[in-house]
Protein backbone atom coordinates (compact mmCIF):
# COMPACT_ATOMS: atom_id res chain seq x y z
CA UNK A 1 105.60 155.83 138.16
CA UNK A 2 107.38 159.09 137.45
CA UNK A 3 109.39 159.04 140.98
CA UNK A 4 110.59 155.02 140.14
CA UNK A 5 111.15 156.00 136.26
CA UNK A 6 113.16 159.34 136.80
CA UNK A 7 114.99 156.71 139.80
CA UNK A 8 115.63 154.11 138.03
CA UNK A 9 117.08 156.20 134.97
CA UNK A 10 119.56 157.75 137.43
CA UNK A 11 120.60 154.44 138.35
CA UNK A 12 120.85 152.83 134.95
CA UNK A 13 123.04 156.06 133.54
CA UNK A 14 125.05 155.99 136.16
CA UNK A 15 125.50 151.99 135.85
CA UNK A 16 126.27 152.32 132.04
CA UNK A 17 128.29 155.26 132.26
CA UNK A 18 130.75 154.14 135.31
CA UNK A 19 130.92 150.50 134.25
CA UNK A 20 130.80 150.83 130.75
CA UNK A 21 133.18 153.72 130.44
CA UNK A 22 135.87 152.29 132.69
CA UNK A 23 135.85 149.15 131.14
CA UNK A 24 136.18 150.63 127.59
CA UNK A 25 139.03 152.89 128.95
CA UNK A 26 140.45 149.45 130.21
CA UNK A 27 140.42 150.51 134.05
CA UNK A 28 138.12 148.01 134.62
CA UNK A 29 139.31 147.35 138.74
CA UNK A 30 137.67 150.59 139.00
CA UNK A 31 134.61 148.74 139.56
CA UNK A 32 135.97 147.36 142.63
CA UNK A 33 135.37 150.73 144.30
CA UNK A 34 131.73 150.46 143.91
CA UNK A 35 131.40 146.61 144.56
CA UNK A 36 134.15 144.63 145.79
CA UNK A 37 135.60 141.78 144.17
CA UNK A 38 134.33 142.51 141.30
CA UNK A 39 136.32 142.76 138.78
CA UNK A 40 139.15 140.37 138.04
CA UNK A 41 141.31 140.88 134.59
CA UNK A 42 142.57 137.36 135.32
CA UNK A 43 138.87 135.67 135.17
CA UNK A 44 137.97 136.93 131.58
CA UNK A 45 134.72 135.18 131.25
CA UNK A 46 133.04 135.67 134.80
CA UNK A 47 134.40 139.25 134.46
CA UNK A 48 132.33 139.45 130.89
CA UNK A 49 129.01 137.68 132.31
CA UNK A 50 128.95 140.66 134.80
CA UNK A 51 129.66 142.93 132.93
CA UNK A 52 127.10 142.19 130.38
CA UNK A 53 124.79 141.74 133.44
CA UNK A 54 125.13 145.64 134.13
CA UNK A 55 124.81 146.64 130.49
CA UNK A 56 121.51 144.89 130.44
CA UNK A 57 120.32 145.92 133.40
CA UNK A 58 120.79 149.76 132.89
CA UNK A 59 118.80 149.21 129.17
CA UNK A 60 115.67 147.12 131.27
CA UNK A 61 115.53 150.24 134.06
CA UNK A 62 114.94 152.50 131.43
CA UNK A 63 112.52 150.77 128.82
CA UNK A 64 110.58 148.92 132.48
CA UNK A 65 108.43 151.95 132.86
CA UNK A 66 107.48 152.33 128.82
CA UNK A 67 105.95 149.28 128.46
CA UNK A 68 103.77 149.67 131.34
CA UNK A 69 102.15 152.98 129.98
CA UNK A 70 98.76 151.67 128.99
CA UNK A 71 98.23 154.67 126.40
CA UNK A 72 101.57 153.74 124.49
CA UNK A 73 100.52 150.23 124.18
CA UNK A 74 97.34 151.02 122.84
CA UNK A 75 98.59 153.45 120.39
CA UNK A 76 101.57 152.46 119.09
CA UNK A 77 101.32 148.62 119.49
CA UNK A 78 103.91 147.77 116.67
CA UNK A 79 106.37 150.02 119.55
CA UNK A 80 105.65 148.40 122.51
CA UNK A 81 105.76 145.10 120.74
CA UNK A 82 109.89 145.46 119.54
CA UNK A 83 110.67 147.30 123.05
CA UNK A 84 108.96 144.42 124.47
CA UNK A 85 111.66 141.86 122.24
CA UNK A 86 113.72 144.13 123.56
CA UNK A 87 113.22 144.02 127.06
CA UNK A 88 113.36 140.09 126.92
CA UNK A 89 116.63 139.85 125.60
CA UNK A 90 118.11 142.12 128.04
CA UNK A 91 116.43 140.00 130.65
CA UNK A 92 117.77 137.08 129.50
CA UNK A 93 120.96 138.84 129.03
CA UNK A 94 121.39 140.15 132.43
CA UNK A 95 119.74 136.76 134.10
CA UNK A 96 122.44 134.46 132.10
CA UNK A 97 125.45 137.06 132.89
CA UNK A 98 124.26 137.01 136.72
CA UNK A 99 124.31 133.22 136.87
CA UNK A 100 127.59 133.52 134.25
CA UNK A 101 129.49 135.17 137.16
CA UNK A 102 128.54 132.99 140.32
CA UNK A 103 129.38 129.75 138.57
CA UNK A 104 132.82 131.24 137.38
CA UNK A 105 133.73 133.17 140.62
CA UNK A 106 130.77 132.83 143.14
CA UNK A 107 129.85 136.14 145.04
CA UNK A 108 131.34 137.77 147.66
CA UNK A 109 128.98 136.79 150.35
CA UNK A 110 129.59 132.71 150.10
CA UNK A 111 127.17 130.31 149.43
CA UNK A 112 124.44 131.72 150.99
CA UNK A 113 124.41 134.93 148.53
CA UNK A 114 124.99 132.76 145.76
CA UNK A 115 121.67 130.59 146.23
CA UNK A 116 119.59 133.80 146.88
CA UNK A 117 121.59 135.56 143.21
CA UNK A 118 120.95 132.22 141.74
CA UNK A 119 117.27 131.84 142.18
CA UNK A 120 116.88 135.32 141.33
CA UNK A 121 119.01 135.30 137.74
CA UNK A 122 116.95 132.05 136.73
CA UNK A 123 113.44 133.53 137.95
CA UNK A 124 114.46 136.47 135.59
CA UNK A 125 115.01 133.99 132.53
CA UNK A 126 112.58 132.31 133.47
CA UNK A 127 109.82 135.55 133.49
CA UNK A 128 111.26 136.62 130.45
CA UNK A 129 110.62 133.39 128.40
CA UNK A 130 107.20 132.92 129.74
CA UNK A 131 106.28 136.52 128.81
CA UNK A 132 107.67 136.02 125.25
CA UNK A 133 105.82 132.76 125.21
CA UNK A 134 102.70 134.00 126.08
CA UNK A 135 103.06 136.84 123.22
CA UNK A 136 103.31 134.57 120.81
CA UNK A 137 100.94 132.55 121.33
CA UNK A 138 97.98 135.11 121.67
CA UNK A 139 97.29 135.09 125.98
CA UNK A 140 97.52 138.41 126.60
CA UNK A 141 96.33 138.60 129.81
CA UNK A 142 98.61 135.36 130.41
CA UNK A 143 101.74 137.76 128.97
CA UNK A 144 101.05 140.68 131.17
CA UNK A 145 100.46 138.75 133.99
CA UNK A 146 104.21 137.65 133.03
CA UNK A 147 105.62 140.85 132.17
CA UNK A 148 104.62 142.69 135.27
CA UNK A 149 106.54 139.97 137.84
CA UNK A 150 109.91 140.36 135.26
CA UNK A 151 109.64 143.85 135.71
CA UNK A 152 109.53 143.12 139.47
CA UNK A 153 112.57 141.47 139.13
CA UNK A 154 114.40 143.51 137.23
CA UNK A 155 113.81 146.61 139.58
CA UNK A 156 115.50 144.25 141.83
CA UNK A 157 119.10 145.43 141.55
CA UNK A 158 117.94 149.46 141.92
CA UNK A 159 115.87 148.60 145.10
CA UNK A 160 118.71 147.12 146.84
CA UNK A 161 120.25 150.03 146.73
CA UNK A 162 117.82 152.10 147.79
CA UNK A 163 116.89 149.45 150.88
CA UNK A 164 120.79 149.10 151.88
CA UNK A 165 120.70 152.78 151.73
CA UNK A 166 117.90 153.41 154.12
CA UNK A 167 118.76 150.78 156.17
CA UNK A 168 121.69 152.20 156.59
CA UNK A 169 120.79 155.93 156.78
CA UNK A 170 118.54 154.44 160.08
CA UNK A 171 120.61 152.14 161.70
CA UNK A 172 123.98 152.98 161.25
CA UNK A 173 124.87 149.86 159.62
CA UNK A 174 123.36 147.40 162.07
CA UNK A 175 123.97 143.70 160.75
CA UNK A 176 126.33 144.68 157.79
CA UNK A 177 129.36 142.58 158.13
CA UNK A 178 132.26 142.41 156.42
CA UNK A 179 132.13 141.12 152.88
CA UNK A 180 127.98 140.50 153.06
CA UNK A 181 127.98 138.00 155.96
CA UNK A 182 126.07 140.01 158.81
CA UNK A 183 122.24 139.10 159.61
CA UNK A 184 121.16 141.71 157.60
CA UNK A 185 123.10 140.97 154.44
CA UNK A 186 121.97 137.28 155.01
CA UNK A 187 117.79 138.62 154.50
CA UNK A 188 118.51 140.86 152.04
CA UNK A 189 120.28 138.41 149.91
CA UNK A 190 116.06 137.30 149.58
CA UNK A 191 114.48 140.68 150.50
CA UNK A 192 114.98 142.38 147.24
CA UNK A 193 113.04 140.30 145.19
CA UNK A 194 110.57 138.11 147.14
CA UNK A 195 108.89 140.60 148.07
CA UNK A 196 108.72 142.61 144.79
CA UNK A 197 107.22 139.10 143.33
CA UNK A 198 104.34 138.95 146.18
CA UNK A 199 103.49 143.12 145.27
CA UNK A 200 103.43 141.84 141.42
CA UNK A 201 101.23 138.60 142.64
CA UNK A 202 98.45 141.20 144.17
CA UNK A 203 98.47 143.58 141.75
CA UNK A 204 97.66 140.88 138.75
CA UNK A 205 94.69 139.73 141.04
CA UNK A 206 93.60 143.28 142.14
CA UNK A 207 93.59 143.99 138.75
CA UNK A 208 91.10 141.61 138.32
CA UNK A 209 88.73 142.63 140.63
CA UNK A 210 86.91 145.65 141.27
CA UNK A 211 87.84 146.90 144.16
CA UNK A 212 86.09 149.77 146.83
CA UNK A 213 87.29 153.20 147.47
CA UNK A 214 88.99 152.27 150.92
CA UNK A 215 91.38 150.15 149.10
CA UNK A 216 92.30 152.43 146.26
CA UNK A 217 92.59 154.80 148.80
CA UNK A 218 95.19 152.90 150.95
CA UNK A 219 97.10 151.86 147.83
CA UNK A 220 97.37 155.72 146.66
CA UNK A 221 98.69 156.39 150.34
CA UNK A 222 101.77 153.77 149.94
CA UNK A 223 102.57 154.55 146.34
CA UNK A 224 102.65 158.33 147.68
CA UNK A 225 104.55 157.64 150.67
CA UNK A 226 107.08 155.42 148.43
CA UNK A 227 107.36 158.06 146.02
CA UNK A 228 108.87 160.24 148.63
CA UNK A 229 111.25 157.75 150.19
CA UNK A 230 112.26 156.90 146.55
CA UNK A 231 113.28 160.62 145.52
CA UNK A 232 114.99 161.02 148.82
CA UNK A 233 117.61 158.25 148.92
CA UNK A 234 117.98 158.93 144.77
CA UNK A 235 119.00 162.24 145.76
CA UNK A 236 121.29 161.02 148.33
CA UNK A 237 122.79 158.45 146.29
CA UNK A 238 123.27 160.52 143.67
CA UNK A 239 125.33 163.08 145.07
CA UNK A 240 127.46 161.07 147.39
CA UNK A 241 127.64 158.12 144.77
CA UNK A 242 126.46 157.73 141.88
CA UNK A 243 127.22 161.60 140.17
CA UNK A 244 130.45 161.26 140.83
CA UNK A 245 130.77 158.09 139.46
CA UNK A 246 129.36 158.81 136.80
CA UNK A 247 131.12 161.50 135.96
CA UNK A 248 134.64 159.07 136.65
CA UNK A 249 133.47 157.15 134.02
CA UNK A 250 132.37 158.95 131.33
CA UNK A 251 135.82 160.78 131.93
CA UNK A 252 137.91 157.82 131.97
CA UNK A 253 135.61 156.60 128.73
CA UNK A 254 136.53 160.22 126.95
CA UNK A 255 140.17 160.45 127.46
């Protein structure tokens, strides 16, 4: 929990800070460096669903890890419940800005990326209605159930990162091609959600069950061996990528 939190909180700042502060300085194409193709000051609206894709993203990276704290939802319910509203919106948010910018502009990878982006926006609304549903209508166990695959999706994004990153870090850059369309581009298009949704799908039923030592065991063995890969690459990322960035644009947002 603490290696993905104090991860994905690197990420998010550094998402806010470089794409919010260069669009508010109105150097915008900036974001082109990071992604390509991204930004277009002549496509206003796709440029806008994007954007407000990123915003919402960084704010569900950083409350994701709250609302799974089981001590903070037992003790300060009335919290957990508007950080929970919260959460939703920015979901919904960064699900409709997602979809926003493939109808307007499509991705860079062709059709192929923009089923695979597609799916995964409109599981994300769809997760974060259910979950809002299922609040309000007293299931609990229905609502966490819920809650726990959005927040598999929305760790989506950070973990592609982190997978390109390793791939790349052990392969050189086998099956990248240029502008997304290598074999490897082509599974991860899928890979950085489907199986995030099948982890989420054991873990409600596991929950469920009492389990034996062996298993806790093995799971405490992955989680640990996670944990390390996880503060590796965010080290690496964040001095070759996304410190400086962030730094460019909280400068660009300042002057």
């Amino acid at each position: 929990m603490a290696a993905s939190w104090i991860s994905g909180a690197i990420f998010a700042t550094y998402i806010i800070a470089f794409f919010g502060g260069t669009a508010l300085s109105g150097a915008g194409e900036q974001w082109n460096e990071s992604l390509p193709d991204l930004y277009d000051g002549r496509a206003l609206l796709p440029t806008a669903a994007i954007g407000a894709h990123f915003m919402a993203g960084g704010v569900l990276l950083l409350l994701g890890p709250v609302q799974l704290i089981g001590s903070v939802r037992r003790s300060v319910p009335a919290l957990h419940r508007w950080l929970g509203r919260t959460y939703v919106f920015c979901a919904g948010v960064a699900g409709l800005g997602g979809l926003g910018f493939i109808l307007g502009r499509g991705t860079i990878g062709g059709p192929l990326m923009d089923t695979g982006f597609g799916i995964y926006g409109a599981l994300m609304v769809l997760c974060a209605a259910m979950a809002y549903a299922r609040a309000r209508a007293g299931s609990f166990d229905q609502h966490r159930a819920w809650a726990i695959r959005l927040f598999a999706l929305t760790v989506g994004s950070w973990l592609y990162r982190m997978e390109y990153g390793a791939w790349f870090l052990l392969s050189g850059g086998v099956g990248i091609g240029p502008g997304f369309t290598g074999w490897f581009d082509a599974i991860m298009i899928f890979f950085f959600y489907v199986p995030n949704l099948i982890v989420a799908e054991l873990f409600i039923r596991v929950c469920r069950q009492n389990r034996g030592r062996v298993i806790h065991f093995g799971a405490a063995t992955v989680l640990l061996a996670a944990s390390v890969f996880i503060l590796f690459a965010t080290w690496n990322f964040t001095v070759r990528s996304w410190g400086p960035r962030m730094i460019s644009g909280v400068t660009e947002a300042w002057l």
